[in-house]
N, C-alpha and C. Protein backbone atom coordinates (compact mmCIF):
# COMPACT_ATOMS: atom_id res chain seq x y z
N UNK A 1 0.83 -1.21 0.00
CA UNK A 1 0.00 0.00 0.00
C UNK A 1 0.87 1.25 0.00
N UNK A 2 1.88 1.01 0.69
CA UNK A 2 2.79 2.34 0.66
C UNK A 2 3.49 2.65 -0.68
N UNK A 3 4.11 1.50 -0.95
CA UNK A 3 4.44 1.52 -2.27
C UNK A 3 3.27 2.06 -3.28
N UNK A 4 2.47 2.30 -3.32
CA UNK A 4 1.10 2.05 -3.96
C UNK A 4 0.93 3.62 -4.36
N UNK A 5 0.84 4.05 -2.55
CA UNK A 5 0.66 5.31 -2.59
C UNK A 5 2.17 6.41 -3.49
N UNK A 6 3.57 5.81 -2.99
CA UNK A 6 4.49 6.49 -3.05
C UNK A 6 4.55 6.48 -4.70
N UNK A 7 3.92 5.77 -5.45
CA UNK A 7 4.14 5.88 -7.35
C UNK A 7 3.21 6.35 -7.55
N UNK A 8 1.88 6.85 -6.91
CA UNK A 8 1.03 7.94 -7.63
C UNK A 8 1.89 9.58 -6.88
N UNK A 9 1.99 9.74 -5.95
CA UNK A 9 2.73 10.54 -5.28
C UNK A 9 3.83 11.28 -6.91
N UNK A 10 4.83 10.10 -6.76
CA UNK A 10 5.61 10.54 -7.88
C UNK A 10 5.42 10.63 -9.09
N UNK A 11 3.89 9.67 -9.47
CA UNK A 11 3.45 10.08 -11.15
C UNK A 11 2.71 11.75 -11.27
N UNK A 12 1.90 12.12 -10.02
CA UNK A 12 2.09 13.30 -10.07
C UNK A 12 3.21 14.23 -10.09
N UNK A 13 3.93 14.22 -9.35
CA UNK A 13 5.23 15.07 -9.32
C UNK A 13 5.70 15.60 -10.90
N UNK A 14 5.46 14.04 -12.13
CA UNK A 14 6.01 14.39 -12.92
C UNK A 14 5.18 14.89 -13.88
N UNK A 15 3.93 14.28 -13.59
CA UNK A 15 2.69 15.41 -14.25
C UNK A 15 2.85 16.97 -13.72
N UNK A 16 3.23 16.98 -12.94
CA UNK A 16 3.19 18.90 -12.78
C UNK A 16 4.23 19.29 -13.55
N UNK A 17 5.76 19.01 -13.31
CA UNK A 17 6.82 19.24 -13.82
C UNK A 17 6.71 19.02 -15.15
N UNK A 18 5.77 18.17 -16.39
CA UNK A 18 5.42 18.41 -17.56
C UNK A 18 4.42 19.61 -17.96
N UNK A 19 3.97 20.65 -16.92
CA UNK A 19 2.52 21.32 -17.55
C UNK A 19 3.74 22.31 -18.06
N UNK A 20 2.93 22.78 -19.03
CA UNK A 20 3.83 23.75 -19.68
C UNK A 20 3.39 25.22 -19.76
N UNK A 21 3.77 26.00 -18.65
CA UNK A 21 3.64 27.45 -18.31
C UNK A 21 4.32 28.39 -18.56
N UNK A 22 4.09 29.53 -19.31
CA UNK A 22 5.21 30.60 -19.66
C UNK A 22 4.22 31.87 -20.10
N UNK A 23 4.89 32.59 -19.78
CA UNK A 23 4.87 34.06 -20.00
C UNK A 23 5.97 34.37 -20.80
N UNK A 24 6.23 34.85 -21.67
CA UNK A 24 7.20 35.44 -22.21
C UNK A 24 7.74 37.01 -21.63
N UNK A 25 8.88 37.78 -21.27
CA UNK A 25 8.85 38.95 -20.69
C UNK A 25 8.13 40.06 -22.13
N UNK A 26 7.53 40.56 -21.15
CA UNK A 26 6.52 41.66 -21.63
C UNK A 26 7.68 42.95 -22.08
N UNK A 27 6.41 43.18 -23.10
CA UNK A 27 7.29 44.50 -23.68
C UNK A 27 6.22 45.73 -23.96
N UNK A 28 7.18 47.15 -24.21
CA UNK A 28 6.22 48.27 -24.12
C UNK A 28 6.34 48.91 -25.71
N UNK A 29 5.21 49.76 -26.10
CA UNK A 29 5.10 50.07 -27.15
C UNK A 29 4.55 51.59 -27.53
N UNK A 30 5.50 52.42 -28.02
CA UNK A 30 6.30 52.44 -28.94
C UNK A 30 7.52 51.84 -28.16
N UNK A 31 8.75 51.64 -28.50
CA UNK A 31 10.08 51.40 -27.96
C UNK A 31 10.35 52.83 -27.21
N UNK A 32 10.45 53.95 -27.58
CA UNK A 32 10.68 55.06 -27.56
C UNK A 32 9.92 55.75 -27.76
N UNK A 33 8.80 56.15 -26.36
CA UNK A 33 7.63 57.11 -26.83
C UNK A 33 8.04 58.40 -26.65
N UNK A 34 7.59 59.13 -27.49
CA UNK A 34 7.26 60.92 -27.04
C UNK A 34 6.61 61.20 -25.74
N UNK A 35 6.31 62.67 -25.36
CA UNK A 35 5.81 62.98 -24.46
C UNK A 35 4.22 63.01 -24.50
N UNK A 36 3.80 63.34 -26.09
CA UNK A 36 2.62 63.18 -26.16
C UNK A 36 1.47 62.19 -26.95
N UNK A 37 2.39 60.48 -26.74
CA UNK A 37 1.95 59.29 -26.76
C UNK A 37 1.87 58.27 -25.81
N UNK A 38 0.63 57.55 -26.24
CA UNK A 38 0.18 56.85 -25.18
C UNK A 38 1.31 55.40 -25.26
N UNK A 39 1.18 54.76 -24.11
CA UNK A 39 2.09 54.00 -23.82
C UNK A 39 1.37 52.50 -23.38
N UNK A 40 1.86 51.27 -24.14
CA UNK A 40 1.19 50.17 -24.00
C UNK A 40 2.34 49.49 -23.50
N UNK A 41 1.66 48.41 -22.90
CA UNK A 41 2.03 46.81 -22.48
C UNK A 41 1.62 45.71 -23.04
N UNK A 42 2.64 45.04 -24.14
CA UNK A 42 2.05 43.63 -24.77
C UNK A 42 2.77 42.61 -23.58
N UNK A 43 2.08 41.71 -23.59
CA UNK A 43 2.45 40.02 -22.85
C UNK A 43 1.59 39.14 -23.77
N UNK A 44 3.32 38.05 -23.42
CA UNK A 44 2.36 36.74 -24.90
C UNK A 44 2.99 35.43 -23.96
N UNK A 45 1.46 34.98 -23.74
CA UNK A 45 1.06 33.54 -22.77
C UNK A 45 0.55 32.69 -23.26
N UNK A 46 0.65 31.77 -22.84
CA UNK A 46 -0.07 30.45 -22.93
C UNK A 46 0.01 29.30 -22.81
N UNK A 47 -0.41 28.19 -23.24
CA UNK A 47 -0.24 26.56 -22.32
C UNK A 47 -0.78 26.96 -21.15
N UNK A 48 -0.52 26.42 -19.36
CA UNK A 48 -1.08 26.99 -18.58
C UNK A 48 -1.41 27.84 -17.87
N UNK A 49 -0.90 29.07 -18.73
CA UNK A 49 -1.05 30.65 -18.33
C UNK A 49 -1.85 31.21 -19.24
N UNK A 50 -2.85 32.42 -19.16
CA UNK A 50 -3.62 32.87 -19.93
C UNK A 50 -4.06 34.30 -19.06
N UNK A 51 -3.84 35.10 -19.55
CA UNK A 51 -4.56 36.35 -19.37
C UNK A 51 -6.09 36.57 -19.70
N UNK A 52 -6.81 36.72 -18.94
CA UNK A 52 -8.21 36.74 -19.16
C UNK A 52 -8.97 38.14 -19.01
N UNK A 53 -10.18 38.54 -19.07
CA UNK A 53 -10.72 39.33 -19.08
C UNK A 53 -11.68 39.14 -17.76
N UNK A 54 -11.87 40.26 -16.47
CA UNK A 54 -11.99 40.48 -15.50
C UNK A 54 -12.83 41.82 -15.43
N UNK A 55 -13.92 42.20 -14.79
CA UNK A 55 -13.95 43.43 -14.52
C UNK A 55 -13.03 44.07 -13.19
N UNK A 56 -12.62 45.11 -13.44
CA UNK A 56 -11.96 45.75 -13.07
C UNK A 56 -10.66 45.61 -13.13
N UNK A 57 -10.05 45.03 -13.69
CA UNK A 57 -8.72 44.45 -14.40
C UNK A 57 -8.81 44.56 -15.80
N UNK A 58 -7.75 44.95 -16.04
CA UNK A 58 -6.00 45.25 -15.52
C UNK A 58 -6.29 46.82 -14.62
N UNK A 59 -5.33 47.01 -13.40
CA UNK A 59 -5.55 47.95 -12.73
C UNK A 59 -4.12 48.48 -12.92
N UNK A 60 -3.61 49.80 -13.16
CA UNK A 60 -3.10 50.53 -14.00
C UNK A 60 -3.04 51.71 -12.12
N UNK A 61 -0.99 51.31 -11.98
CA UNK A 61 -1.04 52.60 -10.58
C UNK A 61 0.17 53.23 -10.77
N UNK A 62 0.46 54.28 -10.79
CA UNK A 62 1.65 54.96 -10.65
C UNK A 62 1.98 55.71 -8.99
N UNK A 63 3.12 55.57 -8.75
CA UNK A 63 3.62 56.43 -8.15
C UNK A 63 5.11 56.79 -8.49
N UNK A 64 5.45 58.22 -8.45
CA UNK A 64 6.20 58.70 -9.36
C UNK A 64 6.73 58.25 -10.03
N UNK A 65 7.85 57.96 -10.43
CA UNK A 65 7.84 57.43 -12.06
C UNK A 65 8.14 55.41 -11.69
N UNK A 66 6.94 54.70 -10.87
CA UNK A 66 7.07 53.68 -10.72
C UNK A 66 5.75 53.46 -11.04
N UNK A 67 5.65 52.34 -12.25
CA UNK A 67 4.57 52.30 -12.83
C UNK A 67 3.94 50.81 -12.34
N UNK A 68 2.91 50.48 -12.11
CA UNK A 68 2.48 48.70 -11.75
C UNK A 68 1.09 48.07 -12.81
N UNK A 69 1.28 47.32 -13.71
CA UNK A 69 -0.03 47.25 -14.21
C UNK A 69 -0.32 45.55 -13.45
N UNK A 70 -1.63 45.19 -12.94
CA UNK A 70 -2.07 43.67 -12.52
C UNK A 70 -3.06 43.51 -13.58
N UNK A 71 -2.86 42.40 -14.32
CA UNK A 71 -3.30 41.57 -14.61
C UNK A 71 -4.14 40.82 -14.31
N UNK A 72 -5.12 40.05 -14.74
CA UNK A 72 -5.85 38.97 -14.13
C UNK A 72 -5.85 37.69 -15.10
N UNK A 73 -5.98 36.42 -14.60
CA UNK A 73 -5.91 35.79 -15.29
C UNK A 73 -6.10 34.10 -14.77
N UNK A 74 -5.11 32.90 -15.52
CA UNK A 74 -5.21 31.53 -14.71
C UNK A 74 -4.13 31.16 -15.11
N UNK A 75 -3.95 30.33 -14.39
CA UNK A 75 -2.32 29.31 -14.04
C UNK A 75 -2.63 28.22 -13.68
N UNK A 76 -2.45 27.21 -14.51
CA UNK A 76 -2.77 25.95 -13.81
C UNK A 76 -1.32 25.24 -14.03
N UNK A 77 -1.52 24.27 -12.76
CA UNK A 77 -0.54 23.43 -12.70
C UNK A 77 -0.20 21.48 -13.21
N UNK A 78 -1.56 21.21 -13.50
CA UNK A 78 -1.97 20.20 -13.99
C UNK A 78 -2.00 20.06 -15.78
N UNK A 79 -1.20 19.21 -16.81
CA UNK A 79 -1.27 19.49 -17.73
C UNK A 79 -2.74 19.27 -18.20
N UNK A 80 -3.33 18.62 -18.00
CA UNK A 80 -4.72 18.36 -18.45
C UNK A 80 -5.99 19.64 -18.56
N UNK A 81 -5.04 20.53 -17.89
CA UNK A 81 -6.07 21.54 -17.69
C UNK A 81 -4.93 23.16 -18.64
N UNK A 82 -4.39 22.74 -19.34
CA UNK A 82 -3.23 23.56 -19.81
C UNK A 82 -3.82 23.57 -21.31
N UNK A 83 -4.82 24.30 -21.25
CA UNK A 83 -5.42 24.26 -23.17
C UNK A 83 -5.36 25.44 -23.53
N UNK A 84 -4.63 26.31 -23.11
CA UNK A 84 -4.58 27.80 -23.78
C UNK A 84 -3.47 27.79 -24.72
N UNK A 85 -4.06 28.13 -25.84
CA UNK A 85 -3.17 28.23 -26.83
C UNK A 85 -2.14 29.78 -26.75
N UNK A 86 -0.87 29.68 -27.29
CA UNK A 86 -0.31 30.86 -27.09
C UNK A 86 -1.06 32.20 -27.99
N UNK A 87 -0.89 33.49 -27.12
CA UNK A 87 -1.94 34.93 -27.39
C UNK A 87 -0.78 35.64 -27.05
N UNK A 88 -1.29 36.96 -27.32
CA UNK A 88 -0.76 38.38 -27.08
C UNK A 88 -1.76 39.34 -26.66
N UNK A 89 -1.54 40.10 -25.96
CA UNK A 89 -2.74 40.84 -24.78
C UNK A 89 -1.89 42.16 -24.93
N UNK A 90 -2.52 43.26 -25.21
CA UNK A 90 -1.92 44.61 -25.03
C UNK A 90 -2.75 45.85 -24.66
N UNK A 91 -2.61 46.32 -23.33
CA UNK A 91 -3.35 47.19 -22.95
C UNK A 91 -2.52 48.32 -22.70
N UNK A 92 -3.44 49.37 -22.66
CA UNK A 92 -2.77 50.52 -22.29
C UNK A 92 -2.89 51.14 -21.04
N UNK A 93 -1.12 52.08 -20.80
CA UNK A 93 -1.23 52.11 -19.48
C UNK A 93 -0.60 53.65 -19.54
N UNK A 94 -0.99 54.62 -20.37
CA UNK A 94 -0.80 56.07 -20.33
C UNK A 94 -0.51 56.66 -20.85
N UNK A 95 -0.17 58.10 -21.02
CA UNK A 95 0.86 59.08 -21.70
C UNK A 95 1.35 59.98 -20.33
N UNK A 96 2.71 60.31 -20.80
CA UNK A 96 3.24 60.57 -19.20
C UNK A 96 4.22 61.31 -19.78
N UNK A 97 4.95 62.19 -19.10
CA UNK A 97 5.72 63.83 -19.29
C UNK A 97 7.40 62.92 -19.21
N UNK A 98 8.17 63.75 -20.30
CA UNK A 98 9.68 63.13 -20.20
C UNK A 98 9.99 62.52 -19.10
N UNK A 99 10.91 61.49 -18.96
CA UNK A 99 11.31 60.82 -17.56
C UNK A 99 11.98 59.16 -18.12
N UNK A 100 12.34 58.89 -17.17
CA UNK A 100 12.61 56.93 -17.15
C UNK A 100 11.72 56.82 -16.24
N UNK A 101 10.92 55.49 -16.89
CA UNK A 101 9.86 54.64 -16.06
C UNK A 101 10.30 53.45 -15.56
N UNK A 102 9.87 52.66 -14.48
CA UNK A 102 9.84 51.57 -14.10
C UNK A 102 8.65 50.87 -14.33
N UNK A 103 8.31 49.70 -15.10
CA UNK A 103 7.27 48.84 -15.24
C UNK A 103 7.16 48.11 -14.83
N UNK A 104 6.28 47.41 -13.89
CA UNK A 104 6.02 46.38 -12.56
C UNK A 104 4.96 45.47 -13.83
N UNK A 105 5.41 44.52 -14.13
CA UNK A 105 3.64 43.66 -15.05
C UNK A 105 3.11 42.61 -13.49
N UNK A 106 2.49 42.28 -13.28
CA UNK A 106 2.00 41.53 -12.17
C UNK A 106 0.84 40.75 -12.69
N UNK A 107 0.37 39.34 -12.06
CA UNK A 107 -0.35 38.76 -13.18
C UNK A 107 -0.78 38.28 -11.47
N UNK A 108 -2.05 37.66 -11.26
CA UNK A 108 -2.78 37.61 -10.34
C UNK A 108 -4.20 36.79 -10.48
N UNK A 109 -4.17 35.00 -9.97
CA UNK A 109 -5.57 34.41 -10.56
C UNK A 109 -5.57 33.53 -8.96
N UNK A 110 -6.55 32.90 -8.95
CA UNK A 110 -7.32 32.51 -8.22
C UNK A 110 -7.74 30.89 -8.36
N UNK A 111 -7.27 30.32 -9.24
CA UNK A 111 -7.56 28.90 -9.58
C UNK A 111 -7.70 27.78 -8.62
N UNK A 112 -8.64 27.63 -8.20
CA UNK A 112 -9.39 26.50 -7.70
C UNK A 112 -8.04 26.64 -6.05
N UNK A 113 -7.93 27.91 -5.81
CA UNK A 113 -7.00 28.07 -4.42
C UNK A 113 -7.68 28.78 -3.36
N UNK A 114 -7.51 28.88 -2.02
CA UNK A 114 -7.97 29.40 -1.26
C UNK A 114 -7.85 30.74 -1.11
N UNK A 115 -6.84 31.60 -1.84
CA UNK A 115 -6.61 32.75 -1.76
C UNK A 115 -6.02 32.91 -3.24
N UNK A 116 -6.40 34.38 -3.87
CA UNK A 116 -5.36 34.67 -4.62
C UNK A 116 -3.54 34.84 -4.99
N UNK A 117 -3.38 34.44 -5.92
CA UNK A 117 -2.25 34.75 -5.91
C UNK A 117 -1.40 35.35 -6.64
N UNK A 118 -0.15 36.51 -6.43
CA UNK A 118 0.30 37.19 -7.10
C UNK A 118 1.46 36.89 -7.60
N UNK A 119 2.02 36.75 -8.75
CA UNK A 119 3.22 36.50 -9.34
C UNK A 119 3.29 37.71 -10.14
N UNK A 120 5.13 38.17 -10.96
CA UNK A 120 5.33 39.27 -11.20
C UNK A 120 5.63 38.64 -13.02
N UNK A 121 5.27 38.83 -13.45
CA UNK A 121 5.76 38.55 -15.14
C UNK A 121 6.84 39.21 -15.52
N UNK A 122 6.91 40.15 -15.11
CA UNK A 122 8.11 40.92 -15.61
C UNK A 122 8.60 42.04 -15.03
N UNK A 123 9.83 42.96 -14.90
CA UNK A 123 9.67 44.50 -14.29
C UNK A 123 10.70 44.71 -16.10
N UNK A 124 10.61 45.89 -16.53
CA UNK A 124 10.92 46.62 -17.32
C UNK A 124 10.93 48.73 -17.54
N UNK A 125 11.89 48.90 -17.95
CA UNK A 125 12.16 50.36 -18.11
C UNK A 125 11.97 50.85 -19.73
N UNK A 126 11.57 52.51 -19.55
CA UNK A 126 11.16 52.74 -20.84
C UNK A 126 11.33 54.28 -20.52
N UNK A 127 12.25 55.03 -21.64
CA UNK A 127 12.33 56.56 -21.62
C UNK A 127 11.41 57.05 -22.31
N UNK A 128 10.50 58.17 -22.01
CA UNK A 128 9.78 58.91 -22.64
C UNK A 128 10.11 60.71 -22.75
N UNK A 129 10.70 61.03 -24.10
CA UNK A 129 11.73 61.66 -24.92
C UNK A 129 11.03 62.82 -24.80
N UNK A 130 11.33 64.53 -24.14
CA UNK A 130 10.99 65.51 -24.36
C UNK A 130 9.89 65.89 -25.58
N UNK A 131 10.34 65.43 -26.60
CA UNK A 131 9.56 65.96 -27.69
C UNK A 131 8.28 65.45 -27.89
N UNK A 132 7.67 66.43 -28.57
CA UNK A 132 6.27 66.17 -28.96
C UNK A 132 5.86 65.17 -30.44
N UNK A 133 5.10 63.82 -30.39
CA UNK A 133 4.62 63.64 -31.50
C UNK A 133 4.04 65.03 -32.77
N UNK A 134 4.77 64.63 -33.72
CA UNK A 134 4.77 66.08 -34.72
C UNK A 134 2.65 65.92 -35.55
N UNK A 135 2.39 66.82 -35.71
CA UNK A 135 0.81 67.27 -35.98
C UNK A 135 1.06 66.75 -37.15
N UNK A 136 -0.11 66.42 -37.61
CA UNK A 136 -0.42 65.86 -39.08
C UNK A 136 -0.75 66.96 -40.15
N UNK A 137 -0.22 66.99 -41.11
CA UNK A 137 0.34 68.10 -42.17
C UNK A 137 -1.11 68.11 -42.74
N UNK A 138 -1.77 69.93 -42.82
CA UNK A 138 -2.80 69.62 -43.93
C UNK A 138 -2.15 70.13 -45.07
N UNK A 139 -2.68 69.08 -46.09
CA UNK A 139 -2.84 69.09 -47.21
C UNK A 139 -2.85 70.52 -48.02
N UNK A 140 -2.01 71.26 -48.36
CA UNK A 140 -2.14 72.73 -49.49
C UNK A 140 -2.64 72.51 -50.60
N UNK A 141 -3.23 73.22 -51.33
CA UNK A 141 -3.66 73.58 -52.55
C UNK A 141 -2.77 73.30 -53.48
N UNK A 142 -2.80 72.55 -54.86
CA UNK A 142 -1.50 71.83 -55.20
C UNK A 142 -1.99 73.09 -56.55
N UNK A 143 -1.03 73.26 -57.61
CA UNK A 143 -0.91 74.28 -58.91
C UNK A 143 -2.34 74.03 -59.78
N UNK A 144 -2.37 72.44 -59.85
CA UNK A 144 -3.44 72.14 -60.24
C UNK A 144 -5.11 72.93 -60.23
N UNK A 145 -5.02 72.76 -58.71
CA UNK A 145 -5.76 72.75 -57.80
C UNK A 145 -6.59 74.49 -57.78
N UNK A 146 -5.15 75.30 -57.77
CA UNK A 146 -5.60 76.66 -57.76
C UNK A 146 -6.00 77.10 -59.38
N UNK A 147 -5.17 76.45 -59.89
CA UNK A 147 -5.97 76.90 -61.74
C UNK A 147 -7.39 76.29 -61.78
N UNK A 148 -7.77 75.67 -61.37
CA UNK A 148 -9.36 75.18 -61.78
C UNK A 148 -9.84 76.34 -60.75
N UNK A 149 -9.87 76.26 -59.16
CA UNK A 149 -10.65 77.74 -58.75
C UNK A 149 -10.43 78.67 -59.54
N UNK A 150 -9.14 79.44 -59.70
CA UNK A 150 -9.43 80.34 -60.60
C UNK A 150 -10.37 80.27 -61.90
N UNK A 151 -10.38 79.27 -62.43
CA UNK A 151 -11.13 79.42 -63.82
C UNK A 151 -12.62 79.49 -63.49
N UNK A 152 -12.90 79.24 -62.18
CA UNK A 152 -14.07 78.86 -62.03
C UNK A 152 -14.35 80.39 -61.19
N UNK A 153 -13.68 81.07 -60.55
CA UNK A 153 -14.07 82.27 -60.32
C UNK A 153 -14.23 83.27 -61.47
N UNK A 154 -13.17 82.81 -62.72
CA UNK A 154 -13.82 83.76 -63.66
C UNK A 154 -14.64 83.65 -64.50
N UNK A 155 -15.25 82.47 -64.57
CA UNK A 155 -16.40 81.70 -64.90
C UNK A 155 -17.21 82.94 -64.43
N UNK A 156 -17.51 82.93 -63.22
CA UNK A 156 -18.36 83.32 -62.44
C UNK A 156 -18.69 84.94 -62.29
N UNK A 157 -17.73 85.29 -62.38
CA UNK A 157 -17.67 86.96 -62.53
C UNK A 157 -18.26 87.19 -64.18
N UNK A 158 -17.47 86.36 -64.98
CA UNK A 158 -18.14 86.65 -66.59
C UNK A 158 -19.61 86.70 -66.73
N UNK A 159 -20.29 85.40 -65.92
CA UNK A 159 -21.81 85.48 -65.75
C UNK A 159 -22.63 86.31 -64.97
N UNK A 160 -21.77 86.90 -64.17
CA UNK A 160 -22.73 88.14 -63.75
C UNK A 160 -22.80 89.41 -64.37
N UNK A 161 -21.44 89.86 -65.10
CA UNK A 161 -21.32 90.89 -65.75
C UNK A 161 -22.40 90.30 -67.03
N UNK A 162 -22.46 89.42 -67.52
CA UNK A 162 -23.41 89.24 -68.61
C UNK A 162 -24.98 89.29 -68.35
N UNK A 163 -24.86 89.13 -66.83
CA UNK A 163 -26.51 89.36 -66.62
C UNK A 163 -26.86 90.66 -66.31
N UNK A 164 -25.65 90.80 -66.03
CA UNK A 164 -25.89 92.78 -65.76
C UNK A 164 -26.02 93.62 -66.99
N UNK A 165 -25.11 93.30 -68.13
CA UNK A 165 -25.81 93.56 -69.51
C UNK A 165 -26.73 93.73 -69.72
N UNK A 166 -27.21 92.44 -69.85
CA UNK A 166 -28.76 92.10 -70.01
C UNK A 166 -30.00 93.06 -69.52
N UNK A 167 -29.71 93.37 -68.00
CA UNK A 167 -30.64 94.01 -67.60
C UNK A 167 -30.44 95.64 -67.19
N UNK A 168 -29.46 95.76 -67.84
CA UNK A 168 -28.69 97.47 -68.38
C UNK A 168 -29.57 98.14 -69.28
N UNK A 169 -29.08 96.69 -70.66
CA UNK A 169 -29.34 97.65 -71.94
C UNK A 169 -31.05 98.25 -72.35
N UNK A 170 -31.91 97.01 -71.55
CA UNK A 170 -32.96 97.51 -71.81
C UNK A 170 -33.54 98.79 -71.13
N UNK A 171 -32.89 99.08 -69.80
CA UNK A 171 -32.39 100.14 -69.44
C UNK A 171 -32.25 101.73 -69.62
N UNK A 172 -31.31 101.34 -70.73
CA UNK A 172 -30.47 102.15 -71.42
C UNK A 172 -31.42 102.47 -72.69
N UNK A 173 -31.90 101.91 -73.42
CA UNK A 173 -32.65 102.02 -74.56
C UNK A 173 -34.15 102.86 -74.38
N UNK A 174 -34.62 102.68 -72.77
CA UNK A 174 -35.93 103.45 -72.66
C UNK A 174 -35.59 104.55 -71.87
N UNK A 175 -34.14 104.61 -71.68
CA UNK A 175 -33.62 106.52 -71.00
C UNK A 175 -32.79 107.30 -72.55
N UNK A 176 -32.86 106.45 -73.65
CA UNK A 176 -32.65 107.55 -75.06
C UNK A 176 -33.64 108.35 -75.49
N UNK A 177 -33.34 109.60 -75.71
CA UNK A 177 -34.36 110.69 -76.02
C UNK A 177 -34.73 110.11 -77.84
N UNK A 178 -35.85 110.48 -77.85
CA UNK A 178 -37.04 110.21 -79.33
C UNK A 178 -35.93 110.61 -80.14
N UNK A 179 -36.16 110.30 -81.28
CA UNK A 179 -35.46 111.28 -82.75
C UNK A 179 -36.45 111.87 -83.38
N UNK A 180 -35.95 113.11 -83.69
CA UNK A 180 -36.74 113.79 -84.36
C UNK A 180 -37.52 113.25 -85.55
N UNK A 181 -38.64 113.54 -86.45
CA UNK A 181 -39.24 112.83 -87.63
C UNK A 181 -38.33 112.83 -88.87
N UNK A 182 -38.77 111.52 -89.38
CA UNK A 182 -37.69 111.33 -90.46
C UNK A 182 -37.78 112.75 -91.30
N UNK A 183 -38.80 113.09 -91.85
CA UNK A 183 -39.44 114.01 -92.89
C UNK A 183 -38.79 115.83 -92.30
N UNK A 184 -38.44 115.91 -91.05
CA UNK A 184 -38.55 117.21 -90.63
C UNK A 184 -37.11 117.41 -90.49
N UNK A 185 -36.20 116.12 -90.60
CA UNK A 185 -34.60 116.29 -90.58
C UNK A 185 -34.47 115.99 -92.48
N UNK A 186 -35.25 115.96 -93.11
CA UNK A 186 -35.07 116.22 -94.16
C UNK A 186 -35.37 117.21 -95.29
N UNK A 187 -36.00 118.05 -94.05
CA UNK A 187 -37.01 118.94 -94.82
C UNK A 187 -37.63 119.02 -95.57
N UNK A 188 -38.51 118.56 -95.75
CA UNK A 188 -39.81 117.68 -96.91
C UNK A 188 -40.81 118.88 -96.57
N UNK A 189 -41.01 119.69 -97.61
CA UNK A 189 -41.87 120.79 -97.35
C UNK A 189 -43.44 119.70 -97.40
N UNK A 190 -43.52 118.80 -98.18
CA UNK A 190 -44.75 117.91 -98.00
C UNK A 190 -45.05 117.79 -96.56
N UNK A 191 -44.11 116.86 -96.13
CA UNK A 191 -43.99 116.64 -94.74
C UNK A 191 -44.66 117.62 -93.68
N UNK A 192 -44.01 118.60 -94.02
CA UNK A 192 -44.01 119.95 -92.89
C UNK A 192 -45.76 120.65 -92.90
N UNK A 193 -46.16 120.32 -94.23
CA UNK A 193 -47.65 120.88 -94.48
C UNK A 193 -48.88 119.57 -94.24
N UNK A 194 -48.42 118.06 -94.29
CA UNK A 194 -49.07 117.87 -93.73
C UNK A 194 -48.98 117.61 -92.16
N UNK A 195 -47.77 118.11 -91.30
CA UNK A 195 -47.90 118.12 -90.25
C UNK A 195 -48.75 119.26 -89.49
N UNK A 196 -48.38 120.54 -90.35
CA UNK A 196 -49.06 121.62 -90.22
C UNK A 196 -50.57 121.65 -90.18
N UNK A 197 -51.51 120.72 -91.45
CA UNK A 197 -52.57 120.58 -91.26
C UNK A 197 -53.54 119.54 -90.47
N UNK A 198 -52.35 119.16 -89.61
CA UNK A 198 -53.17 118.18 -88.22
C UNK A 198 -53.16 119.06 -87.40
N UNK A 199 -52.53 120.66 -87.25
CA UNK A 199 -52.24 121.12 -86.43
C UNK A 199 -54.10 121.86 -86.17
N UNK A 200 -54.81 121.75 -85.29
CA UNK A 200 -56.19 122.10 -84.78
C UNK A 200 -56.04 124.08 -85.12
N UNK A 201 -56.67 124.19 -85.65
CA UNK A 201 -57.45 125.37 -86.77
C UNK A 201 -57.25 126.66 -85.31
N UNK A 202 -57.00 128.18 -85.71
CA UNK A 202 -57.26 128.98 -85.00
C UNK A 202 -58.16 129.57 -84.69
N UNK A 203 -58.56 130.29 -83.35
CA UNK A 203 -60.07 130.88 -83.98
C UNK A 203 -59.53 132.27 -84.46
N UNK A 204 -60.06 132.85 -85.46
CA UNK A 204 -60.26 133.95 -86.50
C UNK A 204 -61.50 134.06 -86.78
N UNK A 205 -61.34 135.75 -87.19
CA UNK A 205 -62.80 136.21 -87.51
C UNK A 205 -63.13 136.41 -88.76
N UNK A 206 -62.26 135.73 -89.55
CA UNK A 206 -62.19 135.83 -90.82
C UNK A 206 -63.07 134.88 -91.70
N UNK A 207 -64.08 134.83 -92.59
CA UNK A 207 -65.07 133.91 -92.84
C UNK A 207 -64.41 132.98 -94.32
């Protein structure tokens, strides 16, 4: 019986020592941020480690330039229970004013234990460089670009001066004074006598 017990004893031993657990050390992204970019944390797990999704996790703390992000997640120690395929997880954990940082990653699960437990995945450093990410360039008016407005502003000016024509000349044509009668700039004594005899009769006492 002892014997019995002492080779499951040790067939476990070597079942644990086969589960296959890893974290790879975590890294931050950009390599080299500016002052006014945000700053991530990738970690790539799996077999019996896995980063999971938690409310209120990942919890994200600074104190001065010592940064801590926790994780949540599972760790198992049994291969049978080791089905996480390898992932990459990247959250973000700020934008922060020139300086060297310290990065604490901390990973933290609860698996079928009486208490949680905390392990550290990684600590890592990262400078964030005085300068500012540079503004995105607008776009100028290319040669092209300004010859078609122009043509199209003088498009536009041509059609109003042409409507202003338009409503000039007729204008203009009913502020010209009459012309005199054809017959009276030619002196047509005909003319002149029968204009004379439309002219309404005087009174006279003459019979």
């Amino acid at each position: 019986m002892t014997r019995r017990c002492a080779a499951l004893l040790l067939a476990c031993l070597l079942h644990v020592q086969g589960a296959q657990a890893f974290f790879d050390p975590p890294w931050t992204t950009p390599a080299s941020p500016l002052a006014s970019e945000p700053v991530s944390v990738s970690i790539h797990g799996g077999g019996c480690d896995a980063i999971a999704e938690r409310a209120g996790f990942p919890q994200v703390t600074q104190v001065g330039n010592a940064i801590r992000i926790l994780e949540y997640g599972h760790h198992w120690d049994f291969q049978d229970f080791c089905i996480y395929d390898p992932a990459t997880v990247t959250h973000r954990i700020g934008t922060f004013p020139p300086g060297e940082y310290t990065l604490t990653v901390d990973f933290i699960y609860d698996d079928g234990l009486p208490a949680p437990v905390v392990a550290t995945i990684g600590v890592l450093t990262f400078t964030v460089s005085g300068q500012t990410a540079p503004a995105s360039a607008v776009p100028s008016t290319t040669a092209l670009g300004s010859s078609v407005l122009f043509m199209l502003i003088a498009a536009m000016a041509l059609l109003l001066l042409r409507g202003r024509a338009v409503v000039l000349l007729p204008l203009a044509i009913a502020r010209m004074p009459a012309l005199p009668h054809a017959a009276e700039m030619a002196g047509d004594p005909a003319g002149a006598a029968s204009s004379w005899s439309r002219r309404p009769p005087h009174a006279s006492g003459h019979q």
